[in-house]
C-alpha atoms as a PDB file:
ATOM      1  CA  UNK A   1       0.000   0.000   0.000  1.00  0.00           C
ATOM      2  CA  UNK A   2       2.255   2.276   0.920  1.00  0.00           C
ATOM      3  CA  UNK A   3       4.312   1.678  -2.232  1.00  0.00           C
ATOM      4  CA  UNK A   4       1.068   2.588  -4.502  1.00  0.00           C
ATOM      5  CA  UNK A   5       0.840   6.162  -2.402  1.00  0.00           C
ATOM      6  CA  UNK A   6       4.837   6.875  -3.004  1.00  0.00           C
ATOM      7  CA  UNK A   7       3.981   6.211  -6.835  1.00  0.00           C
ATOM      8  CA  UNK A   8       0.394   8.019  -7.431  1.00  0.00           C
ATOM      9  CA  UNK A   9       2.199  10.878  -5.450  1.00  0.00           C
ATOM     10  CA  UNK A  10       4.649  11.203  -7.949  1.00  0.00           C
ATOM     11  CA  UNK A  11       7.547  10.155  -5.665  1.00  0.00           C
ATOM     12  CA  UNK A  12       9.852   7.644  -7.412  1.00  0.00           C
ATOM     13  CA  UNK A  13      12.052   4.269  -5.248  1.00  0.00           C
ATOM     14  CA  UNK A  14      15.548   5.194  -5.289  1.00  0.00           C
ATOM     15  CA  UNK A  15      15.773   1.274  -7.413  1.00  0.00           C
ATOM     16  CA  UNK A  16      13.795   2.216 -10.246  1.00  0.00           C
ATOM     17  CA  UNK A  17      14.939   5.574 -11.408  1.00  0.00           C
ATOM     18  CA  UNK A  18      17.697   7.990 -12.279  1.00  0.00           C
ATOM     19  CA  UNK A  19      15.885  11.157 -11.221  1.00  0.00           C
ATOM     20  CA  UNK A  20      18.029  12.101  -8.366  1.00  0.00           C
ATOM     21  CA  UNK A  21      21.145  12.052 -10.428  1.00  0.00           C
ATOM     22  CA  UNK A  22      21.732  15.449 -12.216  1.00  0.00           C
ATOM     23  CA  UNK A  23      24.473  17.324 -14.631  1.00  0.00           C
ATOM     24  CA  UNK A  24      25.378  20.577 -12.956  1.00  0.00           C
ATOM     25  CA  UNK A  25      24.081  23.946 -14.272  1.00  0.00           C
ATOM     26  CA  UNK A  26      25.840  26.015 -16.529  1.00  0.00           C
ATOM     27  CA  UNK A  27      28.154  23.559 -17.722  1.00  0.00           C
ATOM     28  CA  UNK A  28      28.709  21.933 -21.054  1.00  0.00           C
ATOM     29  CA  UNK A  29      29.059  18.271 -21.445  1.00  0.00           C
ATOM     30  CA  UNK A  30      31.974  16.840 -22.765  1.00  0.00           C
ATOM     31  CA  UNK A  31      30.687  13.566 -25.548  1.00  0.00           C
ATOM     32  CA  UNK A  32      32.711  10.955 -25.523  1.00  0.00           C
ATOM     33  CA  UNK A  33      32.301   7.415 -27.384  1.00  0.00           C
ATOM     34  CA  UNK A  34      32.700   5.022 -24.554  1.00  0.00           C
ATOM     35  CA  UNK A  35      32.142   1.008 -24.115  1.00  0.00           C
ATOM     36  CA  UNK A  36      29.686   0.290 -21.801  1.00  0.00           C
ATOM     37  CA  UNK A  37      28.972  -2.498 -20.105  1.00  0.00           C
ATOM     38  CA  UNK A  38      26.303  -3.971 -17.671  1.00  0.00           C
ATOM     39  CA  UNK A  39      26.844  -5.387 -13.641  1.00  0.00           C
ATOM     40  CA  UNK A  40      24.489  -6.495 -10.999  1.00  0.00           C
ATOM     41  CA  UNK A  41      25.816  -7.219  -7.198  1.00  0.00           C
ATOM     42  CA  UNK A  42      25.972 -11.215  -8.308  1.00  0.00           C
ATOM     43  CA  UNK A  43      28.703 -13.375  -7.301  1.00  0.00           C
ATOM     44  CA  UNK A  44      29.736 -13.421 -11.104  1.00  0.00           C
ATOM     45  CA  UNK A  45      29.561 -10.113 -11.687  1.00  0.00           C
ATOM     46  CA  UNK A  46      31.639  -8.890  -8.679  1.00  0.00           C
ATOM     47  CA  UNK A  47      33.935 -11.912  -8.187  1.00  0.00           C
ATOM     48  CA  UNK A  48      32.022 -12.918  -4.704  1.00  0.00           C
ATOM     49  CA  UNK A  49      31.341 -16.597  -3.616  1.00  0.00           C
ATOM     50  CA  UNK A  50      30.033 -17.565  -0.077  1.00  0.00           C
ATOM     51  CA  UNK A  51      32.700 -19.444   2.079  1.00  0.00           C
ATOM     52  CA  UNK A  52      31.769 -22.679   4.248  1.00  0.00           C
ATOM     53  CA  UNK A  53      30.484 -20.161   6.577  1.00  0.00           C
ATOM     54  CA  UNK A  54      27.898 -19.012   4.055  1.00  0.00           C
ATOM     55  CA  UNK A  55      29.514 -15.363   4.039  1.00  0.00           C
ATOM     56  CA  UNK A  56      30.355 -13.805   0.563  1.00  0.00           C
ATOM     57  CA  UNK A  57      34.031 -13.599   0.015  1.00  0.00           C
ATOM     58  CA  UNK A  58      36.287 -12.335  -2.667  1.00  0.00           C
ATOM     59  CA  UNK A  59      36.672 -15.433  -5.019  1.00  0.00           C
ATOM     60  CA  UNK A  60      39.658 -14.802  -6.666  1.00  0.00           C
ATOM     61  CA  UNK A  61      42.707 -12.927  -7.508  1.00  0.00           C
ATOM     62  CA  UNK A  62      44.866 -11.518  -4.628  1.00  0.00           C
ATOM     63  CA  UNK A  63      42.109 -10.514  -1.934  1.00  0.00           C
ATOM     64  CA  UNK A  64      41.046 -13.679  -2.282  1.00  0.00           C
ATOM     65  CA  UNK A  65      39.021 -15.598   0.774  1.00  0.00           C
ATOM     66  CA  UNK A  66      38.641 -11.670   2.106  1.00  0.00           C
ATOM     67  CA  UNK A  67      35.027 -10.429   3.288  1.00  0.00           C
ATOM     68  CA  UNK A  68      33.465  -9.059   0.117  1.00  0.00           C
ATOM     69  CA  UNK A  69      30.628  -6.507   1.435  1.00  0.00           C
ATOM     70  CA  UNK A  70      28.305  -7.189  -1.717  1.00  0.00           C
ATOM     71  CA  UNK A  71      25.947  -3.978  -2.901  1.00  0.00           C
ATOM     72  CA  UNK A  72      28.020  -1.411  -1.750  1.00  0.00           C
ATOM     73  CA  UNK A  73      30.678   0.228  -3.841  1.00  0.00           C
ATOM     74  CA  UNK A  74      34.284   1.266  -3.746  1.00  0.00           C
ATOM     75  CA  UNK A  75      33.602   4.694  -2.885  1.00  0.00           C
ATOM     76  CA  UNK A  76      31.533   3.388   0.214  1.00  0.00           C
ATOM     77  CA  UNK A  77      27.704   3.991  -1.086  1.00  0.00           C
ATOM     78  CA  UNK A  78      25.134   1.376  -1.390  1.00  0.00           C
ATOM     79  CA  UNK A  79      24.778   0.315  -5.255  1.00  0.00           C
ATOM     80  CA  UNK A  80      21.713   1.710  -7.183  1.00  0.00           C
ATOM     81  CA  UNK A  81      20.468   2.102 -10.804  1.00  0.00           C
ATOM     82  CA  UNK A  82      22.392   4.766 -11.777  1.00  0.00           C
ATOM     83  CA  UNK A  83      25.974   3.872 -10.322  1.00  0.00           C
ATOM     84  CA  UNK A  84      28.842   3.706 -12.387  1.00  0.00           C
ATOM     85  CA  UNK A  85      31.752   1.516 -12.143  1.00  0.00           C
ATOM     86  CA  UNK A  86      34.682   3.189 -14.351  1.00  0.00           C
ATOM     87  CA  UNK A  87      38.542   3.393 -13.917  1.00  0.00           C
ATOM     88  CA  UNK A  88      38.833   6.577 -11.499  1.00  0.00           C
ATOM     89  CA  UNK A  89      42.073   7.673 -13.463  1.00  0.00           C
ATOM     90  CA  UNK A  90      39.776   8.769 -16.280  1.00  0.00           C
ATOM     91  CA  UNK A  91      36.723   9.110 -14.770  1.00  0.00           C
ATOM     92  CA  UNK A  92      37.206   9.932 -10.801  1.00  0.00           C
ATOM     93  CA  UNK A  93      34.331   9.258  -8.521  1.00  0.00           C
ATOM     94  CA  UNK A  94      31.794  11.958  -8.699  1.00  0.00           C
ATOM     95  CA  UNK A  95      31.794  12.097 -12.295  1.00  0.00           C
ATOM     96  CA  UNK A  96      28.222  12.455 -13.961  1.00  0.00           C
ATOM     97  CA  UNK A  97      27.166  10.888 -17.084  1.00  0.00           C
ATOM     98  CA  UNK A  98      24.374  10.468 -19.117  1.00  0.00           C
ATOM     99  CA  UNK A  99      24.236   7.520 -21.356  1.00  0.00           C
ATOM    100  CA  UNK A 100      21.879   6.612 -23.709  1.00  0.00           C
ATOM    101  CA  UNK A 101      19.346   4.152 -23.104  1.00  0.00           C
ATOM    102  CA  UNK A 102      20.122   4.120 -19.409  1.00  0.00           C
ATOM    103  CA  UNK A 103      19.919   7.590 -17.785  1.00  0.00           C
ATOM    104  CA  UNK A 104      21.923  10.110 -15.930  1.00  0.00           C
ATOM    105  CA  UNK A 105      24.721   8.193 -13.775  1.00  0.00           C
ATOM    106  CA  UNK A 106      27.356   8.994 -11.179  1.00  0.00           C
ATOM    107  CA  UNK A 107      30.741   7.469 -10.790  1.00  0.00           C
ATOM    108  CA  UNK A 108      30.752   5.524  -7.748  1.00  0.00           C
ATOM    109  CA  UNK A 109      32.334   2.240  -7.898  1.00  0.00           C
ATOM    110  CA  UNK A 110      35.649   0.814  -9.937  1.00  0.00           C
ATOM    111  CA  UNK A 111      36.112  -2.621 -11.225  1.00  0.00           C
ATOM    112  CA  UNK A 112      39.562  -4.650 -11.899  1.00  0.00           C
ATOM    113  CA  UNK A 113      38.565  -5.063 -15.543  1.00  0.00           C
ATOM    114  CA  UNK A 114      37.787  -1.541 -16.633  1.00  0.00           C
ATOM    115  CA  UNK A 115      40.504   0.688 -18.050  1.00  0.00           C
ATOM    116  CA  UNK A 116      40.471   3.945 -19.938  1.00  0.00           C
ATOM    117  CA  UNK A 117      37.335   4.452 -22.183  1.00  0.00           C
ATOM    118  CA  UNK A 118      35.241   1.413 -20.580  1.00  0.00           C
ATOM    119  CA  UNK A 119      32.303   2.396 -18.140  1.00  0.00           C
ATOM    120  CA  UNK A 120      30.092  -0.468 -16.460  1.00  0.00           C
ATOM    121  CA  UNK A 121      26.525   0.487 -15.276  1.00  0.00           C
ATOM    122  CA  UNK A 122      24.574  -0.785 -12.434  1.00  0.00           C
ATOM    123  CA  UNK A 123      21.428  -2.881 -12.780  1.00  0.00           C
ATOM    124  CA  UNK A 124      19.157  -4.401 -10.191  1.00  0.00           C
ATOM    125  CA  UNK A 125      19.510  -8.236 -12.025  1.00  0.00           C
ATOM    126  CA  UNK A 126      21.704 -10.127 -13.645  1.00  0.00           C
ATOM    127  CA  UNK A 127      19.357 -11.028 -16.591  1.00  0.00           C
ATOM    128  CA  UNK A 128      19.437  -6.921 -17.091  1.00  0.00           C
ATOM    129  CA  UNK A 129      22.629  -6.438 -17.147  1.00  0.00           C
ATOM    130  CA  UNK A 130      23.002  -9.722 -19.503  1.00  0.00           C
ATOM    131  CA  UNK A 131      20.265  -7.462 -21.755  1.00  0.00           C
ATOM    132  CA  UNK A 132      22.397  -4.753 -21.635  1.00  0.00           C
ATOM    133  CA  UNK A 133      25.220  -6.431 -23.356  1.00  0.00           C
ATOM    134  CA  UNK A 134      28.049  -4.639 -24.426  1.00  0.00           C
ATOM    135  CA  UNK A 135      27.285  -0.904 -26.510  1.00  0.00           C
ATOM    136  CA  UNK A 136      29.767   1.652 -27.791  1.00  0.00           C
ATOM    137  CA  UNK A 137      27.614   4.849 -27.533  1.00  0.00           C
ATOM    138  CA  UNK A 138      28.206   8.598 -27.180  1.00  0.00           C
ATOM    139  CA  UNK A 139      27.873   9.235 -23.551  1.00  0.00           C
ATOM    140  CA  UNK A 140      27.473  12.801 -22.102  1.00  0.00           C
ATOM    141  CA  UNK A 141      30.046  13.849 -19.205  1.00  0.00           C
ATOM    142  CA  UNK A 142      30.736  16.468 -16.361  1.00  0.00           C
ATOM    143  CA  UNK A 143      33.548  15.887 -14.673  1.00  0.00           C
ATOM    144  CA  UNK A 144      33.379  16.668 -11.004  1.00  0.00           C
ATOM    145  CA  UNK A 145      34.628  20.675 -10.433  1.00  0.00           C
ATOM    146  CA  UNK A 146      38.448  20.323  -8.829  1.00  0.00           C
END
């Protein structure tokens, strides 16, 4: 019930949107033509497994058999449509994109297999992110001010 009021009110679950992710005023987008891929918080996507224990665990690589906090990203917020995993030497965290077919996106997260012009965004399922596939589009993007 009380999801039905939030969505005939015109309020929107922080899951299913992009609203609250914005490009600053006053400033010009830079267009770049950037791979993009999809990721979900699965155990395939982010390299977790559970241990004997049942707790997820980094499943390979050198951190492996380490605690592996699963839906929360490298920059230390919870993952939610709209987060981007990039390499934070091109694109550092705070960065805001808009990519086509997706939304408006922040840079929040990084991933061991992304370098230079490679982006990864954030979906809900794996089955989305398997939809998603792998697109070179022209994505819009304000770097964060220094």
């Amino acid at each position: 019930m009380t999801a039905l009021a939030l969505i005939l009110s015109g309020g929107c679950l922080p899951w299913a949107s992009t609203s609250h992710i914005r490009p600053p005023r006053n400033r010009r987008p830079r267009i770049m033509l950037l791979e993009t891929t999809g990721y979900c918080p699965c155990g395939k996507c982010c390299n977790w497994r559970r241990n004997w224990y049942g707790r997820p665990v980094i499943a390979s690589g050198p951190m492996r058999g380490r605690p592996k906090r699963v839906g929360w990203t490298a920059s230390g917020t919870r993952a939610h449509r709209g987060t981007i995993a990039a390499d934070t030497s091109v694109f550092p965290y705070g960065t805001i994109m808009y990519v086509p077919g997706y939304g408006f996106g922040r840079v929040e997260d990084t991933g061991s297999a992304l370098k230079g012009n490679h982006i990864d965004l954030f979906f809900r399922h794996h089955s989305q992110a398997v939809k998603w596939g792998r697109r070179r589009l022209r994505v819009k993007v304000w770097p964060p001010r220094r």
